[in-house]
C-alpha atoms as a PDB file:
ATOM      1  CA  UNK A   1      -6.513  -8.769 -10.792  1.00  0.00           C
ATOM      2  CA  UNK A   2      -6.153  -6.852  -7.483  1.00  0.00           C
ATOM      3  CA  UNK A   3      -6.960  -2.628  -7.732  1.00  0.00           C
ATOM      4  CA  UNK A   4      -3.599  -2.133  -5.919  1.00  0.00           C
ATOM      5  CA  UNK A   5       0.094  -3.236  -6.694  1.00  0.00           C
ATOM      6  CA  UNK A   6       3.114  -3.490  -5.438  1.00  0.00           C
ATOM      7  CA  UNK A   7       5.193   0.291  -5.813  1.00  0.00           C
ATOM      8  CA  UNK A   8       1.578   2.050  -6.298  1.00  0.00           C
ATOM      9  CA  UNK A   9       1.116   5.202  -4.329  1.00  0.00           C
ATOM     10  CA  UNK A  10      -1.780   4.607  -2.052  1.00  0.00           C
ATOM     11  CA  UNK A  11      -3.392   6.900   0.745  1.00  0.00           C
ATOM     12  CA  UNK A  12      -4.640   4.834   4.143  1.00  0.00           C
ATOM     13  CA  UNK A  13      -8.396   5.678   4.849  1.00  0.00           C
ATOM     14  CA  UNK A  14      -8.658   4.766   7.997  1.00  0.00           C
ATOM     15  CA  UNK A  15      -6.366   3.979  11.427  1.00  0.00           C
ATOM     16  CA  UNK A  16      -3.900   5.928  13.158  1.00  0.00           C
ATOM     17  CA  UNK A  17      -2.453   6.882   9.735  1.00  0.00           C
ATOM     18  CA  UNK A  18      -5.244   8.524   7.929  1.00  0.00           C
ATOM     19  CA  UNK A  19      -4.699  10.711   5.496  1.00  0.00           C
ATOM     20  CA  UNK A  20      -1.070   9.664   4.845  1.00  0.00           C
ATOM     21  CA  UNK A  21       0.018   8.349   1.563  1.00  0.00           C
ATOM     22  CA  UNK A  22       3.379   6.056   0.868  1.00  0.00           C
ATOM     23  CA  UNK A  23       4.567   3.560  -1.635  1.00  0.00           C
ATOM     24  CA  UNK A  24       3.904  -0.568  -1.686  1.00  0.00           C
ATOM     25  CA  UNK A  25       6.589  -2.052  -0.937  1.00  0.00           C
ATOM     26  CA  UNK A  26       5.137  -5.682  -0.633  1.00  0.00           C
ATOM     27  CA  UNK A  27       1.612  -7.343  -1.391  1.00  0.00           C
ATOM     28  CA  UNK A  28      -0.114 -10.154   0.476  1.00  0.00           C
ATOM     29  CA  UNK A  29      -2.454 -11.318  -1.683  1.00  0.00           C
ATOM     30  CA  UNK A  30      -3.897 -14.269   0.162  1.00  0.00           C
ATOM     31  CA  UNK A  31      -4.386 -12.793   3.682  1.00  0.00           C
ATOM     32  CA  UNK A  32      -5.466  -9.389   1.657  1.00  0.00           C
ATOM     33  CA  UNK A  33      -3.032  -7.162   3.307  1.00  0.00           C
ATOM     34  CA  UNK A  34      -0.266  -4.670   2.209  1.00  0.00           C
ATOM     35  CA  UNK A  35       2.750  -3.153   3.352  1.00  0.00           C
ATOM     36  CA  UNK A  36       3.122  -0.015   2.566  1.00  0.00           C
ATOM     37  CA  UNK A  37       6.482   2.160   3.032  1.00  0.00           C
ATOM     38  CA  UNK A  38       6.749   4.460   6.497  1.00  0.00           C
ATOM     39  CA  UNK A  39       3.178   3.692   7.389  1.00  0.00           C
ATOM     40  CA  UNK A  40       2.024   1.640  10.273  1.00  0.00           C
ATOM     41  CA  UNK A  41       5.344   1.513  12.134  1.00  0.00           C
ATOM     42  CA  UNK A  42       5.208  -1.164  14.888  1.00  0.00           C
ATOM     43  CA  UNK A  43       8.117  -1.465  17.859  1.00  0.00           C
ATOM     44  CA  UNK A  44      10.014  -4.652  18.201  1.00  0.00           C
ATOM     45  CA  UNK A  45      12.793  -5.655  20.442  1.00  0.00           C
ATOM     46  CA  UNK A  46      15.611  -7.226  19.202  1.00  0.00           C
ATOM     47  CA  UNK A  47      18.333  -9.379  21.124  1.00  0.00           C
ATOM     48  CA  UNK A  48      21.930  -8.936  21.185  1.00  0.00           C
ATOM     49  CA  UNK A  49      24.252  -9.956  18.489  1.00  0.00           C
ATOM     50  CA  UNK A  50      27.400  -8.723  17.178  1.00  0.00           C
ATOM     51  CA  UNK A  51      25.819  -6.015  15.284  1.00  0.00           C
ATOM     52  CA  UNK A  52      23.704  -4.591  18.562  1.00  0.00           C
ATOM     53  CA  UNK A  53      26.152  -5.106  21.719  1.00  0.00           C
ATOM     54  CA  UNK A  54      22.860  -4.572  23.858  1.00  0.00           C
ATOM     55  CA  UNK A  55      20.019  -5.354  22.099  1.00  0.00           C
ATOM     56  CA  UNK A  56      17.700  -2.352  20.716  1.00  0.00           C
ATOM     57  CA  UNK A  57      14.255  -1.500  20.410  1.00  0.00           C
ATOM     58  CA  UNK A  58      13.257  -0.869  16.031  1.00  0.00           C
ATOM     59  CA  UNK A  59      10.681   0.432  14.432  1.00  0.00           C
ATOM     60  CA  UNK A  60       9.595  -1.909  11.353  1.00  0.00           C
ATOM     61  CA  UNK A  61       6.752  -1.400   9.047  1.00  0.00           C
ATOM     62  CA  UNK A  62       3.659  -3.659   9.579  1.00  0.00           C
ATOM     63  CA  UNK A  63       0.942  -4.794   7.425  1.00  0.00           C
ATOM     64  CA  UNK A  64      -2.336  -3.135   6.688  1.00  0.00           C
ATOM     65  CA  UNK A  65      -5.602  -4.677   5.354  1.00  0.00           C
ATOM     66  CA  UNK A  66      -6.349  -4.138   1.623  1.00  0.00           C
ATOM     67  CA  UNK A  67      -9.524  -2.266   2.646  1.00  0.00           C
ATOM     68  CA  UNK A  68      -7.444   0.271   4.728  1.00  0.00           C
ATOM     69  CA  UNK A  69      -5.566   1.690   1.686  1.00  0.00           C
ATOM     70  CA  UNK A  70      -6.780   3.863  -1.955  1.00  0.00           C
ATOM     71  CA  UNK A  71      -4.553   4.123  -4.580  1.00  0.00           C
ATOM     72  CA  UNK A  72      -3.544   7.527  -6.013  1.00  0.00           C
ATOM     73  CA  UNK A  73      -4.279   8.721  -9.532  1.00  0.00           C
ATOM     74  CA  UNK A  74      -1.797  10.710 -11.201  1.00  0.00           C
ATOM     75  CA  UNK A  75      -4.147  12.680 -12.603  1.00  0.00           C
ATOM     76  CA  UNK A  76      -6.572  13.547  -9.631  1.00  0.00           C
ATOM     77  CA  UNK A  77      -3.604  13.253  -6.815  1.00  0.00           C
ATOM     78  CA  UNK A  78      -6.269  11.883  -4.249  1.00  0.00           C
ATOM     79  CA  UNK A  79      -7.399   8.621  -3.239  1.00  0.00           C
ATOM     80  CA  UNK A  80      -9.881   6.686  -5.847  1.00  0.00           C
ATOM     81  CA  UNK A  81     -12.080   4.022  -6.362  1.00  0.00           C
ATOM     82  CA  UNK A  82     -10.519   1.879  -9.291  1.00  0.00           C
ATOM     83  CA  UNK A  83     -12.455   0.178 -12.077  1.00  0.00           C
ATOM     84  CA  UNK A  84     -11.214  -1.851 -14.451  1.00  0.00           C
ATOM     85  CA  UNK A  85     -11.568  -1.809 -18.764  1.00  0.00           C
ATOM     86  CA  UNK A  86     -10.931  -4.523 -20.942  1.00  0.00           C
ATOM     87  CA  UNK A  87      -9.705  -3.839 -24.338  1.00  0.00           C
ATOM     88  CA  UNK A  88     -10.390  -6.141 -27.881  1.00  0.00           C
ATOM     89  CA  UNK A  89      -6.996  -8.134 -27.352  1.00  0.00           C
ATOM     90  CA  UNK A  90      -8.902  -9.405 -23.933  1.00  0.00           C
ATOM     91  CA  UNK A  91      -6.448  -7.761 -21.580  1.00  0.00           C
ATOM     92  CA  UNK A  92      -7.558  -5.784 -18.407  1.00  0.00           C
ATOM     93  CA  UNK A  93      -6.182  -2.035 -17.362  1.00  0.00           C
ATOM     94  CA  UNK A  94      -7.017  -0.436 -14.032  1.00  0.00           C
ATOM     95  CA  UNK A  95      -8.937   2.801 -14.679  1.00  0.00           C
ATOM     96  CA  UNK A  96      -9.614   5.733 -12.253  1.00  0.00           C
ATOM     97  CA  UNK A  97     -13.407   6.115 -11.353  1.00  0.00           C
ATOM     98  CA  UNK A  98     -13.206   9.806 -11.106  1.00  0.00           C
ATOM     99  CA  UNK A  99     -11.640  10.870 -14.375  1.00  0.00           C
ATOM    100  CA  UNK A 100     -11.531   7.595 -16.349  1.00  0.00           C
ATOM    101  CA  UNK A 101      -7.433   8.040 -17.060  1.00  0.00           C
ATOM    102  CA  UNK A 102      -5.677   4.787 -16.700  1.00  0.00           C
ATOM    103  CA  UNK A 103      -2.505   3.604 -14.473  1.00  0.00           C
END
């Protein structure tokens, strides 16, 4: 079970973005890297089709490592550490370190 999903808030902790927070859009779990929504933004030519006559230069979201990125408690609105409680049917809920609330 991974401490961040995909459409969490998160905040980055550390890189040219630090300090802002934006929304998962897509989770790779095996390289441990995230993308997250307007963070990160990267430049990449493209060539010339139909839809660009002469080719443009875009700005496209790139992926961060897992380690680079907190998730947001609702409760606390800041980054936290996330723990994790088990309850007597054996399943497993993310819980905020600082307060103890769950997401």
């Amino acid at each position: 079970m991974f401490r961040v999903k995909r459409d969490d808030q998160v905040v980055v902790i550390s890189g040219k973005d630090r300090g802002k927070k934006g929304k998962v859009r897509r989770l790779f779990p095996v390289d441990g890297r995230v993308v997250v929504e307007g963070l990160n933004l990267v430049k990449k030519s493209t060539r010339k089709s139909e839809a660009n006559p002469q080719g443009a230069i875009v700005s496209k979201e790139s992926r961060l490592p897992l380690d680079r990125v907190m998730p947001v408690c609702p409760k606390c609105n800041r980054g936290v550490r996330v723990g994790f409680k088990q309850a007597e049917d054996g399943s497993k809920t993310r819980i905020c370190r600082r307060c103890g609330e769950g997401f």
